[in-house]
Protein backbone atom coordinates (compact mmCIF):
# COMPACT_ATOMS: atom_id res chain seq x y z
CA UNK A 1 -19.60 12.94 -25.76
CA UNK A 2 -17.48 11.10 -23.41
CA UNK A 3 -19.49 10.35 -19.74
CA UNK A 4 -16.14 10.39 -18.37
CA UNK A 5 -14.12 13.56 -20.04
CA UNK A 6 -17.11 15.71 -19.49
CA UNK A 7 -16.88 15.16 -15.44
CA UNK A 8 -14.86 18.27 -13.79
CA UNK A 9 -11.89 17.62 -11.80
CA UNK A 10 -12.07 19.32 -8.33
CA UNK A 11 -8.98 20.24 -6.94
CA UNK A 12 -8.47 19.78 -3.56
CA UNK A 13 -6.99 22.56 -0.97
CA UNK A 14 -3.23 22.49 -1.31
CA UNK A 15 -3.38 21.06 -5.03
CA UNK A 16 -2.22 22.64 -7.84
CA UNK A 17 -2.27 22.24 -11.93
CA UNK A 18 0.21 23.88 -14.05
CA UNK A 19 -0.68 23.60 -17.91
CA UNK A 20 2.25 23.91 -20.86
CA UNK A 21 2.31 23.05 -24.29
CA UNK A 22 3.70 19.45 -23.47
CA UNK A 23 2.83 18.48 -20.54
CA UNK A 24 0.58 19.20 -17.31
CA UNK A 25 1.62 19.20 -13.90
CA UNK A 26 0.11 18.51 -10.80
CA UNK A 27 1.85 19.53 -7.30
CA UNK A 28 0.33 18.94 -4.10
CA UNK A 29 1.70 18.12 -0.10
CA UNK A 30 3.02 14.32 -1.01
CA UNK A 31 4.16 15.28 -3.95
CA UNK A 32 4.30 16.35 -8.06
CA UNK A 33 3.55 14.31 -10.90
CA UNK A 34 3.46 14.97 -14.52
CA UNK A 35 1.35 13.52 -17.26
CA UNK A 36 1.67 14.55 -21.01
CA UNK A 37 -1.11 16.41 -22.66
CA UNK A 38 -2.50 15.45 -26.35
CA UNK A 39 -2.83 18.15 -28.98
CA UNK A 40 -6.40 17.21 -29.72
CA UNK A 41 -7.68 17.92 -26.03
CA UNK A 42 -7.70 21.72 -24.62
CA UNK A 43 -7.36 21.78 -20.55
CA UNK A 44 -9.19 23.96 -18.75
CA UNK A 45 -8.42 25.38 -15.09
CA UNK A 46 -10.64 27.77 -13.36
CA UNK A 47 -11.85 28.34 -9.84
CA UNK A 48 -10.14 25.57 -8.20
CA UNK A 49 -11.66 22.65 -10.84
CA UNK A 50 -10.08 21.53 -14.23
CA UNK A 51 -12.32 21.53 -17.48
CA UNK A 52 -10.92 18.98 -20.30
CA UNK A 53 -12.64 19.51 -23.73
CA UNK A 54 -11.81 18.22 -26.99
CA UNK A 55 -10.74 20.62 -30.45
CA UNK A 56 -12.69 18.30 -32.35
CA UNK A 57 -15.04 15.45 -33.21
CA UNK A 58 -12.60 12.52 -34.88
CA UNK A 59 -12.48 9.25 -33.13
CA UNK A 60 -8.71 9.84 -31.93
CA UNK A 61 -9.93 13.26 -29.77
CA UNK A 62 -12.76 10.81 -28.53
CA UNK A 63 -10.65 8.63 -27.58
CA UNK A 64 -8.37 10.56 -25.65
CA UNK A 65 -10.91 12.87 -24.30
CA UNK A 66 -11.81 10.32 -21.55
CA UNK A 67 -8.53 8.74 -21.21
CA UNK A 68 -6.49 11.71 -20.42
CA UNK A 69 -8.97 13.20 -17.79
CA UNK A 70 -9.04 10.06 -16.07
CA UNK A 71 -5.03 10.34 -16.01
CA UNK A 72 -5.17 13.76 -14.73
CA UNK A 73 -7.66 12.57 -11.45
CA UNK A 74 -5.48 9.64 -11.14
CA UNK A 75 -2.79 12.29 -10.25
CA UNK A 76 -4.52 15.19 -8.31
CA UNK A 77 -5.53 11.75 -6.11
CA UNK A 78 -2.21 10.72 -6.27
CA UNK A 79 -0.57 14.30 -4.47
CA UNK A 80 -3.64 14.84 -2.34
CA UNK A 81 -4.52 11.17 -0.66
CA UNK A 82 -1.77 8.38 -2.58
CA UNK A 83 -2.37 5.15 -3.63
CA UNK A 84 -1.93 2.10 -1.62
CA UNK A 85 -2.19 -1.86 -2.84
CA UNK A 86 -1.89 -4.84 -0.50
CA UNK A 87 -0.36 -8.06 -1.10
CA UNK A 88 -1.03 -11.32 0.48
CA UNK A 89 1.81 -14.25 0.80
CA UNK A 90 0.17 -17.30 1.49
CA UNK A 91 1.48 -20.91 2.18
CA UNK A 92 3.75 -22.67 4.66
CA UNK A 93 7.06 -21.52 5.52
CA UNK A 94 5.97 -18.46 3.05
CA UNK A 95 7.38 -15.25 4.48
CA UNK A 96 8.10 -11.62 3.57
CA UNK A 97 10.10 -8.52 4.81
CA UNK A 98 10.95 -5.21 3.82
CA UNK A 99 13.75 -2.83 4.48
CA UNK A 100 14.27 1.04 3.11
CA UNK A 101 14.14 -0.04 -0.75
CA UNK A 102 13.88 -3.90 -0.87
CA UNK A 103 11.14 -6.36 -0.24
CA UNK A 104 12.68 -9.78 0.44
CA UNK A 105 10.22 -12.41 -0.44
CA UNK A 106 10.69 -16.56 1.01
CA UNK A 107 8.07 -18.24 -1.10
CA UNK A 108 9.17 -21.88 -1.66
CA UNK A 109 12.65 -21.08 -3.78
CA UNK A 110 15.83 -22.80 -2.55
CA UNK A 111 16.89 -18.81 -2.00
CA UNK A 112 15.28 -15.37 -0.89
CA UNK A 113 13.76 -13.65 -3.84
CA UNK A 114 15.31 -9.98 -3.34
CA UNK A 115 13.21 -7.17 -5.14
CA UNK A 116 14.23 -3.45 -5.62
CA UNK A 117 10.99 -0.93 -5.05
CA UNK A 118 11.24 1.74 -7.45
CA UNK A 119 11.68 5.43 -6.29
CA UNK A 120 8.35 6.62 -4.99
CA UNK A 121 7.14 3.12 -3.63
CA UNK A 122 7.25 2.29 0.01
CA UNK A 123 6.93 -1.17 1.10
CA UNK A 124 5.38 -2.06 4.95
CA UNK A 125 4.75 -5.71 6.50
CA UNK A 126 2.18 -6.73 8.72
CA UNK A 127 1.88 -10.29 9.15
CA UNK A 128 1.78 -12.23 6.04
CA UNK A 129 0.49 -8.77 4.51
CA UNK A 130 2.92 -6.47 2.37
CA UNK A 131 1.51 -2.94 1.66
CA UNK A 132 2.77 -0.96 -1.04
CA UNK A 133 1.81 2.78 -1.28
CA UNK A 134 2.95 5.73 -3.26
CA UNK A 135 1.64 8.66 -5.14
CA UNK A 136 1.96 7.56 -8.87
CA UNK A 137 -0.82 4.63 -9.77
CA UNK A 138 0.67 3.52 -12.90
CA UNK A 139 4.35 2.99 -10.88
CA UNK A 140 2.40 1.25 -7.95
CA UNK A 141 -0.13 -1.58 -10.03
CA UNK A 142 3.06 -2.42 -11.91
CA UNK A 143 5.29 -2.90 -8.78
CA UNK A 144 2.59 -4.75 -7.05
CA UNK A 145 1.73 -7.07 -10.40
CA UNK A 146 5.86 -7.99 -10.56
CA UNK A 147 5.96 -9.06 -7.09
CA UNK A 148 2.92 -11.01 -7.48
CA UNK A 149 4.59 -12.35 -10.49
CA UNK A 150 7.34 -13.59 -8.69
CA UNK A 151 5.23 -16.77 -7.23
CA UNK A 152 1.47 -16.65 -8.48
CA UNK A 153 -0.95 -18.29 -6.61
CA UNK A 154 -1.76 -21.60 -7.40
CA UNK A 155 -5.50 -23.13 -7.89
CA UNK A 156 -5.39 -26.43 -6.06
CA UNK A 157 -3.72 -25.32 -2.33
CA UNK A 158 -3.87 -21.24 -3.04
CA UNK A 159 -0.37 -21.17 -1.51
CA UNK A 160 1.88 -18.04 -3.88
CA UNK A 161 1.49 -14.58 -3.65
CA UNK A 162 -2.10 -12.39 -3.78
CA UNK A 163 -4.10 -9.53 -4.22
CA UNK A 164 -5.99 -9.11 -0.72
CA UNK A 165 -9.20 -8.59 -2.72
CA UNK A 166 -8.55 -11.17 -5.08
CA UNK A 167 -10.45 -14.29 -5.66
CA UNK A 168 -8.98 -17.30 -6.14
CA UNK A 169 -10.79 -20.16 -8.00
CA UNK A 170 -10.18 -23.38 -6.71
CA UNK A 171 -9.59 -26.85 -7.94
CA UNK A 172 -10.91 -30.04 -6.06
CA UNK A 173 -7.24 -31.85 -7.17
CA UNK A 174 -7.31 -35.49 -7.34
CA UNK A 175 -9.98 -37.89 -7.29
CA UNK A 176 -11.03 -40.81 -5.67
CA UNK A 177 -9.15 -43.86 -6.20
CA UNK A 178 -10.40 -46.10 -9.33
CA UNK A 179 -12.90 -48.41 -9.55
């Protein structure tokens, strides 16, 4: 049995799930999302918590048993509290900015790097700091990995763009001259 898919979902005040044949719904104050359900896993709401059990025993109901109730949690988090990922841009002359639905990023390229947030993502400086936050997970780790992507950070000065809990291993560069 899956450790995971066995835990209950509570649903917090103001949350609600709507269940149909293809798809479940999840509508709370900052918002609704939608997930699609899988034939081989039954969902289960009662008493202000939602049950997820599987029809049967195969390996594909197994699988999905644990993977579709963490999707579901993902979202009731998502419509109660959002989701919120920090980036750091680090190096000299290195600078970012946002405005209603683009982060402009100055990270060493001969011109501003201009990227478009997708609908649901909101974008806030502070510092050297950007902050992305919305109510869909999924949307927000792939917006924040693309503008990462746009100048990684590099191992021997650090200098690109970061995760503010990320770790990066360094490299001691050159040696000493030759003798």
């Amino acid at each position: 049995m899956s450790r995971i898919g066995k835990r209950e979902i509570e649903l917090p005040s103001g949350v609600s799930v709507e269940v149909a044949p293809e798809a479940v719904t999840v509508k709370g104050p900052k918002g609704q999302l939608t997930t699609p359900t899988h034939p081989k896993i039954v969902y289960a709401v009662t008493d202000g918590k939602v049950q997820l059990t599987r029809v049967d025993e195969t390996r594909m109901a197994r699988a999905q048993h644990g993977l579709r109730r963490t999707l579901l949690a993902n979202l009731v988090e998502g419509v109660s509290k959002g989701f919120s990922k920090t980036l750091e841009v680090i190096g000299v002359g290195y600078k970012v900015a946002a405005s209603a639905d683009t982060v402009t990023l100055n990270v060493g390229y001969s011109h501003p790097v201009d990227f478009k947030l997708p609908a649901g993502i909101e974008a806030k400086v502070e510092g050297n700091k950007l902050i992305l936050s919305g109510i869909d997970k999924i949307v927000l780790g792939e917006t924040a990995a693309r503008i990462r992507r746009v100048r990684p950070p590099e191992p021997f000065k650090g200098k690109g763009i970061k995760y503010d809990t990320e770790v990066i291993r360094r490299k001691a560069g050159k040696s000493g001259g030759k003798k």
